[in-house]
N, C-alpha and C. Protein backbone atom coordinates (compact mmCIF):
# COMPACT_ATOMS: atom_id res chain seq x y z
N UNK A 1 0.85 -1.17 0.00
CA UNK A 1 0.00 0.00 0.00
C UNK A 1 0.90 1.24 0.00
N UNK A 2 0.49 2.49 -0.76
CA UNK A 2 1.74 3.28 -0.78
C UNK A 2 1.59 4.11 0.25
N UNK A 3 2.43 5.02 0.59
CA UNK A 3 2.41 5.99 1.77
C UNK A 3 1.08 6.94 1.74
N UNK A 4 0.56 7.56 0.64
CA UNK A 4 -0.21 8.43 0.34
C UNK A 4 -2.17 7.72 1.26
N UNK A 5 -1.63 6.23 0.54
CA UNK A 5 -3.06 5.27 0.87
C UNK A 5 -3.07 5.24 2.53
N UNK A 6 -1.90 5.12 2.99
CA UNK A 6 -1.50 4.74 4.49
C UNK A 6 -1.75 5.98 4.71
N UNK A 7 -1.93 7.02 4.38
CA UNK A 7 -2.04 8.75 5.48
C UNK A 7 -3.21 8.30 5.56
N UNK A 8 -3.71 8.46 4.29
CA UNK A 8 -5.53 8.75 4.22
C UNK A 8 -6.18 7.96 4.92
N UNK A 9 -6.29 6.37 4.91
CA UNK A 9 -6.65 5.61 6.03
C UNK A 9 -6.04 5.96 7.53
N UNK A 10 -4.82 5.83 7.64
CA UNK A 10 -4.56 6.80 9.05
C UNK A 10 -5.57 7.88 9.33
N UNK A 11 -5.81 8.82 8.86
CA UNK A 11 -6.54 10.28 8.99
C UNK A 11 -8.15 10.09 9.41
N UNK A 12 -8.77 9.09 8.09
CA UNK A 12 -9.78 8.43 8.15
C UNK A 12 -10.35 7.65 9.98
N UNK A 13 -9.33 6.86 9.86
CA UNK A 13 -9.61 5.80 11.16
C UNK A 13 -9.60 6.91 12.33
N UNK A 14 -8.17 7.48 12.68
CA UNK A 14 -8.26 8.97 13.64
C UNK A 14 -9.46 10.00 13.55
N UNK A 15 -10.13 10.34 12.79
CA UNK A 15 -10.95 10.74 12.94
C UNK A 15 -12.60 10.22 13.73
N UNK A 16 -12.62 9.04 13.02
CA UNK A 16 -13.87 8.06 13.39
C UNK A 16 -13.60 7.44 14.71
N UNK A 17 -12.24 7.03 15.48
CA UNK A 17 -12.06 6.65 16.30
C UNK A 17 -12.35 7.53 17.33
N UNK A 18 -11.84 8.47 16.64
CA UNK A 18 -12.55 10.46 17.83
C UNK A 18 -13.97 10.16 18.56
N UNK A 19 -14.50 10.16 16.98
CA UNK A 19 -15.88 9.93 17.05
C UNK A 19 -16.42 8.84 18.00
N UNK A 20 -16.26 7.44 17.46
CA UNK A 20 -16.48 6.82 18.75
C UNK A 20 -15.75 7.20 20.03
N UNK A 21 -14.79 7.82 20.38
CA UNK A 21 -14.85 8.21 21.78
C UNK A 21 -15.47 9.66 22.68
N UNK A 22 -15.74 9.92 21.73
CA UNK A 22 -16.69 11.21 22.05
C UNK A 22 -18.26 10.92 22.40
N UNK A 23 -18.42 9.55 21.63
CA UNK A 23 -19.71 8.98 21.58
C UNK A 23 -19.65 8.48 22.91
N UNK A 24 -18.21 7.29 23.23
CA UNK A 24 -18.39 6.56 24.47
C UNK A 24 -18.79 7.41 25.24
N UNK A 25 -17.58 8.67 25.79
CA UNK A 25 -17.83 9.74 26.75
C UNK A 25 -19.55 10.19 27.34
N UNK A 26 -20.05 9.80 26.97
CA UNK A 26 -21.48 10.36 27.08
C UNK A 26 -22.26 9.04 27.54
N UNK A 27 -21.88 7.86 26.53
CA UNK A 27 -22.97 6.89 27.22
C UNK A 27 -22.57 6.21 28.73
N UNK A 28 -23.46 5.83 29.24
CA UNK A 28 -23.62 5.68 30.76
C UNK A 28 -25.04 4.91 31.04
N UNK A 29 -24.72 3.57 30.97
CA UNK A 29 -25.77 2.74 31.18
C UNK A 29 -25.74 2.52 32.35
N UNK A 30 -24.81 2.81 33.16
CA UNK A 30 -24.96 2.60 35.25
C UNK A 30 -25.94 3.62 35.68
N UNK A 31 -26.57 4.57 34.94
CA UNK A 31 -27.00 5.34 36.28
C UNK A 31 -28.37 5.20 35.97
N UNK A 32 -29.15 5.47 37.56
CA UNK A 32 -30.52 5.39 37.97
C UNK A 32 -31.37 5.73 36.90
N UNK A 33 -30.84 6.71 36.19
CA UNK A 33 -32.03 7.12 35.41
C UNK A 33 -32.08 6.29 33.70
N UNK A 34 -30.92 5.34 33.74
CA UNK A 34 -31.38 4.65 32.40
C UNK A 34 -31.69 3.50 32.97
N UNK A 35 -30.87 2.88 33.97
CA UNK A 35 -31.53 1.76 34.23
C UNK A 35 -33.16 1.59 34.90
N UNK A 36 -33.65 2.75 35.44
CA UNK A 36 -35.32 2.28 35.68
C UNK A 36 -36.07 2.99 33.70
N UNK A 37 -35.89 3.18 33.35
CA UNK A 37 -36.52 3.39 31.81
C UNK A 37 -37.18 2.02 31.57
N UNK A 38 -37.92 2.40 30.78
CA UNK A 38 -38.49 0.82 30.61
C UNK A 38 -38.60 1.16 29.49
N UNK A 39 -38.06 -0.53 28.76
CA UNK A 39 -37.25 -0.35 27.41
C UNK A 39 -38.42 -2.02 26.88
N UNK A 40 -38.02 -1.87 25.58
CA UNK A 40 -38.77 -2.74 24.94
C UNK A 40 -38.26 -4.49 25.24
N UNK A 41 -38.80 -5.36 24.96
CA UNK A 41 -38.66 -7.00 25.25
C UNK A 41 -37.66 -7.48 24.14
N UNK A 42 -37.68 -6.37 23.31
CA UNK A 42 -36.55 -6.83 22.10
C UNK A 42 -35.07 -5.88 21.79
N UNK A 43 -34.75 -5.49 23.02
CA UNK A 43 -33.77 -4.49 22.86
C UNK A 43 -32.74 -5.26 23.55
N UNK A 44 -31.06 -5.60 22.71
CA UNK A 44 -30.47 -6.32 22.33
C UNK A 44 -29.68 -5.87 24.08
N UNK A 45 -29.21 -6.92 24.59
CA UNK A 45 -27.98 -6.71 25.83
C UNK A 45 -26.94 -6.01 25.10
N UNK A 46 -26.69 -5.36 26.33
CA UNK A 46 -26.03 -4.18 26.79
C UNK A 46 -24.81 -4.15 25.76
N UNK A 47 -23.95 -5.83 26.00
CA UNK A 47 -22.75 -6.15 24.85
C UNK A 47 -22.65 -5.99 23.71
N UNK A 48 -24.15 -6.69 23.45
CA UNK A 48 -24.33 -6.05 21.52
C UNK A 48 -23.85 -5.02 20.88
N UNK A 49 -23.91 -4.00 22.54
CA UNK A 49 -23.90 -2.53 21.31
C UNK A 49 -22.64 -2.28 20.76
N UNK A 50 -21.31 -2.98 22.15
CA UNK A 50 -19.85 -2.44 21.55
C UNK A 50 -19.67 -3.32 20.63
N UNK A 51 -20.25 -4.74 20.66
CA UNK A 51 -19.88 -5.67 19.32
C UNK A 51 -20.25 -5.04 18.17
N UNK A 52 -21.24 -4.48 18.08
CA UNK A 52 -21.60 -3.44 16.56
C UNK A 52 -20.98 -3.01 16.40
N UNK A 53 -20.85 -1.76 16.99
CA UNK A 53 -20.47 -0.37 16.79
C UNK A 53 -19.00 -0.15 16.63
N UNK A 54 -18.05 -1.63 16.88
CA UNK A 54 -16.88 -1.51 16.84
C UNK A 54 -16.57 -2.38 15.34
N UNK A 55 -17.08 -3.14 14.47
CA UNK A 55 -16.96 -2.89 13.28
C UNK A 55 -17.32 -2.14 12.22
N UNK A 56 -18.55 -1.29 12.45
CA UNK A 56 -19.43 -0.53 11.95
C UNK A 56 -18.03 0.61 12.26
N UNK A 57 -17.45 1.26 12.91
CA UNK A 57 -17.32 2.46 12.71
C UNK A 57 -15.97 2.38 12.08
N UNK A 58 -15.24 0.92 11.87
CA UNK A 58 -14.37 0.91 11.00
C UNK A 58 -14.65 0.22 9.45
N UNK A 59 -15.99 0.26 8.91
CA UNK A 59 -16.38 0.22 7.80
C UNK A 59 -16.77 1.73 7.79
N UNK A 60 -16.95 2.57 8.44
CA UNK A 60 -16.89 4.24 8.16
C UNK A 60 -15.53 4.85 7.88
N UNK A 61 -14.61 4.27 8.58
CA UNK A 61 -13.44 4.62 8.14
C UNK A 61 -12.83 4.49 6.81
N UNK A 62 -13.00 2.85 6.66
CA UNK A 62 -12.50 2.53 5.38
C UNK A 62 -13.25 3.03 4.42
N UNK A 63 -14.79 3.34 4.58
CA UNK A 63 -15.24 3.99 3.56
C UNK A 63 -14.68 5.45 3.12
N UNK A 64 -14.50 5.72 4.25
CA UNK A 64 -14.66 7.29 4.31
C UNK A 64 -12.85 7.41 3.05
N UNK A 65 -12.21 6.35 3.70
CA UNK A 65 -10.47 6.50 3.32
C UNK A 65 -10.58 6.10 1.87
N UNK A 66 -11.96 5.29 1.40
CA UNK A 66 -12.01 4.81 0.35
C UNK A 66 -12.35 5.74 -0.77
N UNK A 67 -13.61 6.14 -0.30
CA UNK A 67 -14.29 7.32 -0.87
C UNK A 67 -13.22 8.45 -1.32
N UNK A 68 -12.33 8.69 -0.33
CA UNK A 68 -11.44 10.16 -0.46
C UNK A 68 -10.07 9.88 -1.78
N UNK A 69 -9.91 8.64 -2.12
CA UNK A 69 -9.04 7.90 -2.79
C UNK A 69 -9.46 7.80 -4.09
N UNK A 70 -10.94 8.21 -4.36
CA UNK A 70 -11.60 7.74 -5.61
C UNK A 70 -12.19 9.48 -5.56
N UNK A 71 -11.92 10.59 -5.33
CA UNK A 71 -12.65 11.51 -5.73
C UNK A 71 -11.45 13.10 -5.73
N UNK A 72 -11.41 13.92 -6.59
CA UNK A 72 -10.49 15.20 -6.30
C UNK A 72 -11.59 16.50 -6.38
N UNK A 73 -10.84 17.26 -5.82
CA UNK A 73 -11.25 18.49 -5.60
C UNK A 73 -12.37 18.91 -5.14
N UNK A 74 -13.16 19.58 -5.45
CA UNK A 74 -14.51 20.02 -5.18
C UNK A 74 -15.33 18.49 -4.79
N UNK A 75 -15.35 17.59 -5.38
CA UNK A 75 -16.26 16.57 -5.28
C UNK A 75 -15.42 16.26 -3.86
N UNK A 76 -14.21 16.11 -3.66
CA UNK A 76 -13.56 15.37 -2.59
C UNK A 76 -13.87 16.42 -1.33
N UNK A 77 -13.87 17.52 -1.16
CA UNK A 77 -14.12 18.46 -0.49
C UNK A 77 -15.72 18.19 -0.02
N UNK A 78 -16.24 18.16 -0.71
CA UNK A 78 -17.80 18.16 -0.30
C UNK A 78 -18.32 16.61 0.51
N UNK A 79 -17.48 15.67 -0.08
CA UNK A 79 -17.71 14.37 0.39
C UNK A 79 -17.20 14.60 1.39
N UNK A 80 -15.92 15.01 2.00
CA UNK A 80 -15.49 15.35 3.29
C UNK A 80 -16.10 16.01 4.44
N UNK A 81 -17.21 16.57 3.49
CA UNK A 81 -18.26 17.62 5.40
C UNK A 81 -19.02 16.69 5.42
N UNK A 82 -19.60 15.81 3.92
CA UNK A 82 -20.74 14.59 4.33
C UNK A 82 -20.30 14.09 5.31
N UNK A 83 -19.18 13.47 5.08
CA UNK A 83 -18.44 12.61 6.49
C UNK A 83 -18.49 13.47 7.48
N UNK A 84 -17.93 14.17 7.50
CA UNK A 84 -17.95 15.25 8.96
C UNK A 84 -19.28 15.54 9.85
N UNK A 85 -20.11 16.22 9.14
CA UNK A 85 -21.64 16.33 9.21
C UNK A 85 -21.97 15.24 9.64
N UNK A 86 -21.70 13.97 8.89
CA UNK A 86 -22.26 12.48 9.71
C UNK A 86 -21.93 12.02 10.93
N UNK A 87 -20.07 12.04 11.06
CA UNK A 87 -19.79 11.92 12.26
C UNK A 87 -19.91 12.44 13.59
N UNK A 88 -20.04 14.25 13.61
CA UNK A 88 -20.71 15.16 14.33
C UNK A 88 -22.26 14.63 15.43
N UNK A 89 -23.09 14.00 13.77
CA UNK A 89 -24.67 13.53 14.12
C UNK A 89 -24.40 12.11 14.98
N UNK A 90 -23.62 11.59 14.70
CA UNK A 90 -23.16 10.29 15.03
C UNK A 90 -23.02 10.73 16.64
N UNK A 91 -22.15 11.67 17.17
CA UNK A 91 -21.79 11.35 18.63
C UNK A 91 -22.52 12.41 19.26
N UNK A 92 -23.37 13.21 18.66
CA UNK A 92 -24.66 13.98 19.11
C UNK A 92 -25.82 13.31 19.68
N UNK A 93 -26.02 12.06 18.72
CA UNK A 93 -27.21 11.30 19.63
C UNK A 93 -27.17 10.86 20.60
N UNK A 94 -25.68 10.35 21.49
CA UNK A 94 -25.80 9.75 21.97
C UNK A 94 -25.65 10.73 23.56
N UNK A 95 -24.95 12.06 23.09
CA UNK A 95 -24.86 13.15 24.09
C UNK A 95 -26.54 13.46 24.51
N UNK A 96 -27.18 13.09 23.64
CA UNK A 96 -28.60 14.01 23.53
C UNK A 96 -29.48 13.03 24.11
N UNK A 97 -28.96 12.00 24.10
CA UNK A 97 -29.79 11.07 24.76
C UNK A 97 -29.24 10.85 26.12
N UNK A 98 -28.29 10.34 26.23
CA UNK A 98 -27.39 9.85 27.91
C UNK A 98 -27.10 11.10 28.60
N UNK A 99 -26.41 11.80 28.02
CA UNK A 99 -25.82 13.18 28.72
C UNK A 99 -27.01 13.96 29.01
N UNK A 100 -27.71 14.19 28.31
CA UNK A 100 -29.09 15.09 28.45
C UNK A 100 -30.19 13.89 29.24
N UNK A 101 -29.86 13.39 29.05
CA UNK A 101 -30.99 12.15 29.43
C UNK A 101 -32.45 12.49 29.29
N UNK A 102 -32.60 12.47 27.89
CA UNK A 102 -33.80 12.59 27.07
C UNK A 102 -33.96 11.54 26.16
N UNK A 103 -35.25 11.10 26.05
CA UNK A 103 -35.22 10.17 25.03
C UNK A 103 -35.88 10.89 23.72
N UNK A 104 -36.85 11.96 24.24
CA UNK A 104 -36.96 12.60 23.14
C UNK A 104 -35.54 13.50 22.36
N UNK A 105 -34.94 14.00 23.00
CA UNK A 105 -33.90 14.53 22.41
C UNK A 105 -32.81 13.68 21.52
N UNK A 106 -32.92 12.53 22.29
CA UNK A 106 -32.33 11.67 22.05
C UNK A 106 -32.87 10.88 20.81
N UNK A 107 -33.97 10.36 20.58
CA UNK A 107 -34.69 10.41 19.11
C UNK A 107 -34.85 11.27 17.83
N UNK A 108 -34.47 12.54 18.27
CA UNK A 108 -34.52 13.62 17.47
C UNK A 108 -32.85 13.70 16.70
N UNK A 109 -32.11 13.44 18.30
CA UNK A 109 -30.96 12.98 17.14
C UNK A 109 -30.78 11.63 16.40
N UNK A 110 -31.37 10.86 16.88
CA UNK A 110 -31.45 9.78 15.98
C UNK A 110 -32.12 9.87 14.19
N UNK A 111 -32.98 10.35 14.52
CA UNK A 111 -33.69 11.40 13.19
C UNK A 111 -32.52 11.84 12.08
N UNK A 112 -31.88 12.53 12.89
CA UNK A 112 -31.11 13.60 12.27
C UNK A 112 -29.65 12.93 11.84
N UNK A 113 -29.24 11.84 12.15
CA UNK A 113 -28.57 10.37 11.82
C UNK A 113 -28.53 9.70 11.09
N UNK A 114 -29.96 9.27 10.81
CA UNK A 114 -30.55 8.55 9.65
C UNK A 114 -30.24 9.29 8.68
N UNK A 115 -30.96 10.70 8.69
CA UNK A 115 -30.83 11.89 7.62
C UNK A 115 -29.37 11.95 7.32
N UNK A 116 -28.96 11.97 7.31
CA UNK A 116 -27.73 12.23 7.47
C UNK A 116 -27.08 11.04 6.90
N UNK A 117 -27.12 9.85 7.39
CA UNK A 117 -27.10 8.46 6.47
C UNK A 117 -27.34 8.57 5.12
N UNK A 118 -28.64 8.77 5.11
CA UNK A 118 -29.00 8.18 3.60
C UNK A 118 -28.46 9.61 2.96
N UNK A 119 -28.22 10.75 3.27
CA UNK A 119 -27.11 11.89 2.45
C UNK A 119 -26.29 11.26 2.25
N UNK A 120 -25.30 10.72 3.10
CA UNK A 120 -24.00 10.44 3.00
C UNK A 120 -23.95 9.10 1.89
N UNK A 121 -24.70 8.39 2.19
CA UNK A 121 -24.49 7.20 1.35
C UNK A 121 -24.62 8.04 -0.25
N UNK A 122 -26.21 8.17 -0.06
CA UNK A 122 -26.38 9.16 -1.99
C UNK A 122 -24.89 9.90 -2.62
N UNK A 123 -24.39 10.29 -1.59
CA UNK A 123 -23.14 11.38 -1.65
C UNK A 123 -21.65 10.37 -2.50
N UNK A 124 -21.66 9.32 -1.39
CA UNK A 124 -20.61 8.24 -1.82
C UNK A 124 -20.79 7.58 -2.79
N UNK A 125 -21.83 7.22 -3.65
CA UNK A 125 -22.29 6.31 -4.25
C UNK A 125 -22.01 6.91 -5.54
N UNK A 126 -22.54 8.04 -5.50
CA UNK A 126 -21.89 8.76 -6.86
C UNK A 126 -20.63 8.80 -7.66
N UNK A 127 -19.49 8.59 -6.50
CA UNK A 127 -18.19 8.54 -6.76
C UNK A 127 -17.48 7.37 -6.34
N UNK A 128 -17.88 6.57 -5.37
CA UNK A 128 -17.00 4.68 -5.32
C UNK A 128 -18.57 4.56 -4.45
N UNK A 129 -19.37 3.36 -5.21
CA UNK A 129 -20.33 2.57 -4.89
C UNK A 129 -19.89 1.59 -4.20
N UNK A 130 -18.58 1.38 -4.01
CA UNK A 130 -18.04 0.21 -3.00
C UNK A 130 -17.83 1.03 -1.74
N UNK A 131 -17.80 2.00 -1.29
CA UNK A 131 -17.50 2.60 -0.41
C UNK A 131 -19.02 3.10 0.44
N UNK A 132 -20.22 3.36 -0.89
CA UNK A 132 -21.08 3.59 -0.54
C UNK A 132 -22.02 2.41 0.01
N UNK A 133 -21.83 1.23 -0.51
CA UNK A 133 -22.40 -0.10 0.04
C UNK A 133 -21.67 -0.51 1.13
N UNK A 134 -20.29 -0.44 1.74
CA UNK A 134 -19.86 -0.57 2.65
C UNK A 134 -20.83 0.10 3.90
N UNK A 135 -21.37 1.62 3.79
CA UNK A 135 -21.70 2.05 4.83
C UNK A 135 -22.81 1.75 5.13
N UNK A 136 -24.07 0.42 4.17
CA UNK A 136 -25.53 -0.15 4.43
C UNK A 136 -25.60 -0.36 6.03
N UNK A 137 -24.94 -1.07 6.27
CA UNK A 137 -24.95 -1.81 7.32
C UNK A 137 -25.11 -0.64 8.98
N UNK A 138 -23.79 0.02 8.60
CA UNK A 138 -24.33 1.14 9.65
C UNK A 138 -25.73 2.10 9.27
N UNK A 139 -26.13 2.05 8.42
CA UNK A 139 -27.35 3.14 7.76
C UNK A 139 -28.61 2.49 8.70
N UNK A 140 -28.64 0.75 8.44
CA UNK A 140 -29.27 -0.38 8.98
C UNK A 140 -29.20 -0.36 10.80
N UNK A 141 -28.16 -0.59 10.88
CA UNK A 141 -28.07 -0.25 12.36
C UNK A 141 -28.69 1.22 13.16
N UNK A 142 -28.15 2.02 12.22
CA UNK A 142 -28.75 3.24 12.84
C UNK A 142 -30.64 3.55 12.79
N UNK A 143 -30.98 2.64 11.88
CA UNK A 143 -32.32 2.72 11.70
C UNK A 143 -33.08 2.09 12.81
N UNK A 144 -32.36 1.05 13.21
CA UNK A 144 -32.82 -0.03 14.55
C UNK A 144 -32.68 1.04 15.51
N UNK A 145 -31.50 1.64 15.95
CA UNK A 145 -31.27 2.91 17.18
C UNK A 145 -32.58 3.44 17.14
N UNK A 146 -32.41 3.94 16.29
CA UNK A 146 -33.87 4.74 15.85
C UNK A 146 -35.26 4.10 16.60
N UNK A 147 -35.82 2.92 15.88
CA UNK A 147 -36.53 2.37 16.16
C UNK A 147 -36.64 1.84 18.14
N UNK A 148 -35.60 1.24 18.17
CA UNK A 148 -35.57 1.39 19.69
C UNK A 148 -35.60 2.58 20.43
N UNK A 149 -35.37 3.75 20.19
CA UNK A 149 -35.06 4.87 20.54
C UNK A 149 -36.40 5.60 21.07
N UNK A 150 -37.23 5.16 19.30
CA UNK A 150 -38.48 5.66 19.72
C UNK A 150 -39.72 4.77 20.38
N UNK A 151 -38.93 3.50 20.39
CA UNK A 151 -39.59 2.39 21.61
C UNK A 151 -39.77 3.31 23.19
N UNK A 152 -38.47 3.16 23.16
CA UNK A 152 -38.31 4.11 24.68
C UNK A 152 -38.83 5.08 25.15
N UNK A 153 -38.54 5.78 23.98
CA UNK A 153 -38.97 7.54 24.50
C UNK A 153 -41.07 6.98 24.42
N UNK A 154 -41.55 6.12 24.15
CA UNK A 154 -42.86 5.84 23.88
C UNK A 154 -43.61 5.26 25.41
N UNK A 155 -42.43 4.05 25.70
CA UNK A 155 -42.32 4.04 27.06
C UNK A 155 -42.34 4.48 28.23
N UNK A 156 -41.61 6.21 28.06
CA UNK A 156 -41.18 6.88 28.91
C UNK A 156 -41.91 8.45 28.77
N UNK A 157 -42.80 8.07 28.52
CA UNK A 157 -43.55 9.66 28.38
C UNK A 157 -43.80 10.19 29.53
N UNK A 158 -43.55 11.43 29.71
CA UNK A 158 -43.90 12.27 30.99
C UNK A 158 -45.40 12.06 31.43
């Protein structure tokens, strides 16, 4: 792989790895107020979530390193805030939900996630469709968040 491929994936992964730790920083499944929530009969143990979310956010990487490898200038620039913009929404939900401890807020960023998904994918697809099918899976996942999300907050109405 040449040096140029090795930055961009370097840069790529450092960035998304941010992301998931900006994300961790916020979630907090020990305290009183998530554990009495009453959550749906089909919402996956607690483990599931780092087993996901820890290949999922390095198929964002590689996409993202992939995507940036297959596009110049203006197109590469613009694909770059998609990513940005996504990753931003990415560790917002989870502030907006745990940190704020809202589930409505917390659904709203989930909303705004999805949105943000299916941009980003339309965005990639245009320029490496392998990069853009790489990111289904998190688009998929994030749709379930979603869906559980608004399990909860349905649950938990004032």
């Amino acid at each position: 792989m040449s040096t140029r491929k090795l930055s961009v994936y370097a840069a790529t992964t450092t960035v998304v790895a941010g992301t998931a730790a900006a994300s961790g920083r916020a979630v907090n499944t020990g305290t009183a107020w998530y554990r009495t929530l009453k959550k749906p009969s089909w919402q996956p143990p607690p483990w599931t979530f780092g087993a996901v979310w820890t290949p999922l956010y390095a198929t964002i990487a590689w996409s993202a390193g992939h995507a940036v490898l297959h596009t110049r200038g203006r197109a590469r620039r613009d694909l770059l805030t998609a990513y940005g913009v996504n990753l931003a929404a990415n560790a917002a939900w989870t502030w907006m939900f745990f940190a704020r401890r809202s589930t409505v807020a917390g659904l709203v960023g989930t909303l705004a996630l999805d949105t943000s998904n299916a941009d980003l994918i339309r965005r990639t697809a245009r320029h490496d469709p392998a990069a853009a099918r790489a990111l289904l899976p998190y688009a998929a996942w994030c749709l379930f968040a979603t869906a559980l999300n608004a399990a909860i907050a349905g649950k938990n109405r004032p």
